[in-house]
C-alpha atoms as a PDB file:
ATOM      1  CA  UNK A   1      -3.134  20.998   9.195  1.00  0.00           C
ATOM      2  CA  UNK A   2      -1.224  18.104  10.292  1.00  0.00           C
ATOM      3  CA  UNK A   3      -3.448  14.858  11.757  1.00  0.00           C
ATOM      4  CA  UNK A   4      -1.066  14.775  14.695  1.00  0.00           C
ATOM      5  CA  UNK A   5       0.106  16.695  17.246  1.00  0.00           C
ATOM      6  CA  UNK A   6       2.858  15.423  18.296  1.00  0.00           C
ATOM      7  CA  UNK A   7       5.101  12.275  18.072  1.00  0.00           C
ATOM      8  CA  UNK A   8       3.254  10.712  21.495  1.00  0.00           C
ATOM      9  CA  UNK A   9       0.478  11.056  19.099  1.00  0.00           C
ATOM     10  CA  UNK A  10       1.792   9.239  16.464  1.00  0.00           C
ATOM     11  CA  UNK A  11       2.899   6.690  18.525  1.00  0.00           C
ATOM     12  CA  UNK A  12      -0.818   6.177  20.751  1.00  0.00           C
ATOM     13  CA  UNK A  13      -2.367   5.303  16.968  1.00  0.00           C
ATOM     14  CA  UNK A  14       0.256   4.125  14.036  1.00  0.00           C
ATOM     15  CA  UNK A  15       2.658   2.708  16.941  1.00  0.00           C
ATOM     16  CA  UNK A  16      -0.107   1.258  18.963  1.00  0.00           C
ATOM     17  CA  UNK A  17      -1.428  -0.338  15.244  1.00  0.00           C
ATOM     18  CA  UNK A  18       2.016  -2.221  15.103  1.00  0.00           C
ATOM     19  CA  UNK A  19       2.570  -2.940  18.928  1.00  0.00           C
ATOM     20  CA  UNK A  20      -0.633  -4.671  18.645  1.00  0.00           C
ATOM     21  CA  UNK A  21       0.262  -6.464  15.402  1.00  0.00           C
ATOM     22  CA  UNK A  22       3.450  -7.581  16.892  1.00  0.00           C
ATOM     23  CA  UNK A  23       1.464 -10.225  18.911  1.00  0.00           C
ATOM     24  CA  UNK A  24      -1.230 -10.923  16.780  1.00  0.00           C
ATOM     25  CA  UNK A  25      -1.620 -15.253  16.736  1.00  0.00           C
ATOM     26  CA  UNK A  26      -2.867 -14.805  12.731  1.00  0.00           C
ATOM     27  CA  UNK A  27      -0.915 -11.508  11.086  1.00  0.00           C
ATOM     28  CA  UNK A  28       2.142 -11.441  12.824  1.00  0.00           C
ATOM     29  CA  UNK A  29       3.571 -14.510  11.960  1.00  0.00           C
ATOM     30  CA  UNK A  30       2.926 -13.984   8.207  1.00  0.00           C
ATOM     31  CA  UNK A  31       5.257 -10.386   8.680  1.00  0.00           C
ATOM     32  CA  UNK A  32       7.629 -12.332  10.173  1.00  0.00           C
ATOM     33  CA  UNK A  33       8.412 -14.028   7.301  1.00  0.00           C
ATOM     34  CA  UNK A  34       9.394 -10.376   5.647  1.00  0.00           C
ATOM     35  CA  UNK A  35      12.880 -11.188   7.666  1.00  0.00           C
ATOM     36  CA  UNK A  36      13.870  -7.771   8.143  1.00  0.00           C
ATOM     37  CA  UNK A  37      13.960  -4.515  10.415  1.00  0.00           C
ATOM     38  CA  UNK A  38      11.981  -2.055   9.248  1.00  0.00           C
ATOM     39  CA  UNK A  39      12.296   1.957  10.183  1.00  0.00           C
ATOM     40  CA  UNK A  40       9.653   4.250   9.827  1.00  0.00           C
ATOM     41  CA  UNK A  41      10.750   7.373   9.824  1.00  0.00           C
ATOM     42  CA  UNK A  42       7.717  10.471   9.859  1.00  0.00           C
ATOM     43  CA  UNK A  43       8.096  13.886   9.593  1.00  0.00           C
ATOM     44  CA  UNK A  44       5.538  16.752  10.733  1.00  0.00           C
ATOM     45  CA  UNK A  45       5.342  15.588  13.926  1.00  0.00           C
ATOM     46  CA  UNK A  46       9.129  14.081  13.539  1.00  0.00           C
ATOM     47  CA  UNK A  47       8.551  10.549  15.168  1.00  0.00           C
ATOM     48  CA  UNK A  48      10.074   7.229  14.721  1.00  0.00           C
ATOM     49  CA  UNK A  49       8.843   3.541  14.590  1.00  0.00           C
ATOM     50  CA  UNK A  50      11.107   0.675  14.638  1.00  0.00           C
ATOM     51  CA  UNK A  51      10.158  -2.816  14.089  1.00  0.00           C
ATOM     52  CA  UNK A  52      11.583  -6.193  13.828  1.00  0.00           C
ATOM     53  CA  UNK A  53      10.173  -8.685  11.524  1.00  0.00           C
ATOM     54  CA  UNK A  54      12.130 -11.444  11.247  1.00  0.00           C
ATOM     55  CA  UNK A  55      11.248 -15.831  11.874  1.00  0.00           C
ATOM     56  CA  UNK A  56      12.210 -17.043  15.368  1.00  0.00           C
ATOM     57  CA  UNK A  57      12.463 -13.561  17.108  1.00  0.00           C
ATOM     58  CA  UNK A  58      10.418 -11.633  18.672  1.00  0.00           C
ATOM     59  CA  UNK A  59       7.892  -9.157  17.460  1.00  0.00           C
ATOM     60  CA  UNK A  60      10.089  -5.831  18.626  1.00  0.00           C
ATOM     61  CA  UNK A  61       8.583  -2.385  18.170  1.00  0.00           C
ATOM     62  CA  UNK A  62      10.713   0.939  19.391  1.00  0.00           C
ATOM     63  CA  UNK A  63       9.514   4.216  19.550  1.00  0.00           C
ATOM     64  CA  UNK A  64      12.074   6.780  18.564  1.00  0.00           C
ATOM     65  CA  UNK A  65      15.710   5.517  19.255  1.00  0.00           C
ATOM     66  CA  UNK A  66      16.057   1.950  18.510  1.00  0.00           C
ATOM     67  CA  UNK A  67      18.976  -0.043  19.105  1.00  0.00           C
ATOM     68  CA  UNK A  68      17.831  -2.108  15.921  1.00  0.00           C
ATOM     69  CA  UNK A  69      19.954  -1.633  12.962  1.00  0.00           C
ATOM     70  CA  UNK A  70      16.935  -1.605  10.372  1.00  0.00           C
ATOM     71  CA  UNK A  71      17.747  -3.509   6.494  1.00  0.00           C
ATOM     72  CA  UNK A  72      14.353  -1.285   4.935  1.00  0.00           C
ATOM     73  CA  UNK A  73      13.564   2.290   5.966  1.00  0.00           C
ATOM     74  CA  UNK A  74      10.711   3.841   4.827  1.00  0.00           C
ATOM     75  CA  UNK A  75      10.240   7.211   5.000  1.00  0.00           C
ATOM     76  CA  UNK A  76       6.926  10.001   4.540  1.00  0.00           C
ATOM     77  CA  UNK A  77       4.821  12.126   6.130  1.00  0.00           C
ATOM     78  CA  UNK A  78       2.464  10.859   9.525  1.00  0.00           C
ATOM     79  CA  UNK A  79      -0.172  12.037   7.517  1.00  0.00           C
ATOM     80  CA  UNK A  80       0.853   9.498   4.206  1.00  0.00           C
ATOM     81  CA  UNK A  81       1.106   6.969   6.571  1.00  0.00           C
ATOM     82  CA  UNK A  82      -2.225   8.063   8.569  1.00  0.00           C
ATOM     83  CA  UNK A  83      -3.603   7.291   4.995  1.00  0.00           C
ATOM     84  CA  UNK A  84      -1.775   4.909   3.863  1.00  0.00           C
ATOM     85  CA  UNK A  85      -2.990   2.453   7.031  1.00  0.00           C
ATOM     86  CA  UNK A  86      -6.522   3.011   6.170  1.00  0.00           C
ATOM     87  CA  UNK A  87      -6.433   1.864   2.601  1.00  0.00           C
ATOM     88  CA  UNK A  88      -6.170   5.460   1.065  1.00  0.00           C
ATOM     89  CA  UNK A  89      -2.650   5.527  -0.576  1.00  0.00           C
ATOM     90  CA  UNK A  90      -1.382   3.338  -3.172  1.00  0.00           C
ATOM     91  CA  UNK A  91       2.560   2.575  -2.260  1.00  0.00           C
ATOM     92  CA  UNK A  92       3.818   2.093  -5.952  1.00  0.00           C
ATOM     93  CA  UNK A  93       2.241   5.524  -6.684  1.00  0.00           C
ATOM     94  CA  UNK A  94       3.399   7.317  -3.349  1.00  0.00           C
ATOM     95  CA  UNK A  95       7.071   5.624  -4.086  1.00  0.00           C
ATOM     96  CA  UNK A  96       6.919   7.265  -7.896  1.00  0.00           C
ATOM     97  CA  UNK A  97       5.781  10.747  -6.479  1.00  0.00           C
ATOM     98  CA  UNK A  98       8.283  10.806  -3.938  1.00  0.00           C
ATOM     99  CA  UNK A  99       6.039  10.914  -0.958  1.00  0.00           C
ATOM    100  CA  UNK A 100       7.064   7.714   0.484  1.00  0.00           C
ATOM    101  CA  UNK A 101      10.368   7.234   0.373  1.00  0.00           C
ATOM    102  CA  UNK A 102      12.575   3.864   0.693  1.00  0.00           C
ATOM    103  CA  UNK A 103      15.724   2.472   1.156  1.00  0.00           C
ATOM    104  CA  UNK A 104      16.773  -1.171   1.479  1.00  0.00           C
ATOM    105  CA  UNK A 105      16.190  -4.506  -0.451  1.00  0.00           C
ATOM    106  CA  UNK A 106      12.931  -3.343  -3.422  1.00  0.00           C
ATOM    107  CA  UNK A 107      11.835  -7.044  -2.918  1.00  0.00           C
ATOM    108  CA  UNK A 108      11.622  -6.952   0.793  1.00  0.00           C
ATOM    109  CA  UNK A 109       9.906  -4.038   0.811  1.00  0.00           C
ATOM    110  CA  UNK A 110       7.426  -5.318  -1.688  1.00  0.00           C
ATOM    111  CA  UNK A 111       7.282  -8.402  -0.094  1.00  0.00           C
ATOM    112  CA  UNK A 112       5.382  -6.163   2.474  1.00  0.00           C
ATOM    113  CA  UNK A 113       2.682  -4.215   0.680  1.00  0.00           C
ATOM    114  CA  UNK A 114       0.313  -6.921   0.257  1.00  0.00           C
ATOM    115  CA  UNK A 115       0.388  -8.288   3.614  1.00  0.00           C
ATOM    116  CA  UNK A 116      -1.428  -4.779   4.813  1.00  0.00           C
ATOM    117  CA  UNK A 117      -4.302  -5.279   3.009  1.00  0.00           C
ATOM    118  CA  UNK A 118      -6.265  -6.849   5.874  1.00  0.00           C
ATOM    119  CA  UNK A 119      -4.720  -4.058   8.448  1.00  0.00           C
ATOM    120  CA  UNK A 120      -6.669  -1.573   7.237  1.00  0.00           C
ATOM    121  CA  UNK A 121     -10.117  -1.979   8.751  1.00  0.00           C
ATOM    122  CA  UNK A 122      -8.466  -3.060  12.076  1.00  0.00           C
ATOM    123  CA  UNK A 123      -6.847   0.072  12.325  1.00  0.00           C
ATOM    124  CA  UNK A 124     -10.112   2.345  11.200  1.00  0.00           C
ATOM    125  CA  UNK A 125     -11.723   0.262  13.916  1.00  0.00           C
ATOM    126  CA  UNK A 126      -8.615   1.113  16.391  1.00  0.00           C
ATOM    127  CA  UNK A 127      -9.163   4.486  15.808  1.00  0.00           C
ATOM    128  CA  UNK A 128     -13.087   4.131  16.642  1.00  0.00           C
ATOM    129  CA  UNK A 129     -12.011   1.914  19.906  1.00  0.00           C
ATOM    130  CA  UNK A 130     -10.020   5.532  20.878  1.00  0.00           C
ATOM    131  CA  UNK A 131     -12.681   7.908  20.659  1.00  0.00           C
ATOM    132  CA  UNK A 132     -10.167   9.302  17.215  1.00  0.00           C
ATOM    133  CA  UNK A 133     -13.267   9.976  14.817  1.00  0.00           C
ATOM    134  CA  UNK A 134     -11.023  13.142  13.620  1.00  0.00           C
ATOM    135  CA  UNK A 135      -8.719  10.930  12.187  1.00  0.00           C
ATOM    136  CA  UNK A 136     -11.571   8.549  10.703  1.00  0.00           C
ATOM    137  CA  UNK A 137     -13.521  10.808   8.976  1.00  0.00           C
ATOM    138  CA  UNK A 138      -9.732  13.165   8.030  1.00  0.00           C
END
């Protein structure tokens, strides 16, 4: 069984995880320096999460339709993701197994994987904040 309902879901946990990094003082500037547009595209619920990480713009994050033209899209599973943004799924594994799946610049995109490191208690702790001890203890 899915962890999600529905793409509102998706979006009131993963999307709230990078609306909130967007304007972080500390994390967000150190994503900016990714300088790209990144898609995340999630099947089963379907939902989509657009964001912008480039120097000297803003933080943008889109829920479905997006008028930015992302350079990276990554695509998976809510549930890989679910896992993967509370330290449970190693990228270079899920990437050879075909369970994330990406397109754009490798180096960009690997540029990215160690900056999440420090994400993933602050979003188990999100989840907490939300009363969403099913998808804690999942």
């Amino acid at each position: 069984m899915a962890y999600f309902k529905d793409a509102e879901d998706v979006y009131g946990t993963i999307g709230k995880l990078f609306f909130d990094l967007a304007s972080d003082e500390e994390l967000a500037p150190k994503f900016r320096k990714a300088n790209t547009i990144v898609r995340y595209e999630y099947s089963d619920p379907d939902s989509t999460i657009t964001v912008r990480l480039q120097e000297g713009r803003p933080g943008d994050v889109d829920f479905g339709e997006s008028e930015m033209e992302p350079e990276v899209t990554m695509a998976m599973e809510a549930d890989t993701a679910h896992r993967f943004w509370l330290g449970e799924v190693n990228v270079t594994v899920a990437l050879a197994r075909g369970q994330i799946k990406a397109k754009g610049p490798v180096a960009k995109i690997l540029r990215l994987v160690p900056l999440t490191k420090p994400i993933y208690p602050r979003y188990k702790a999100q989840l907490e904040a939300q009363g969403r001890t099913d998808l804690v203890n999942a």
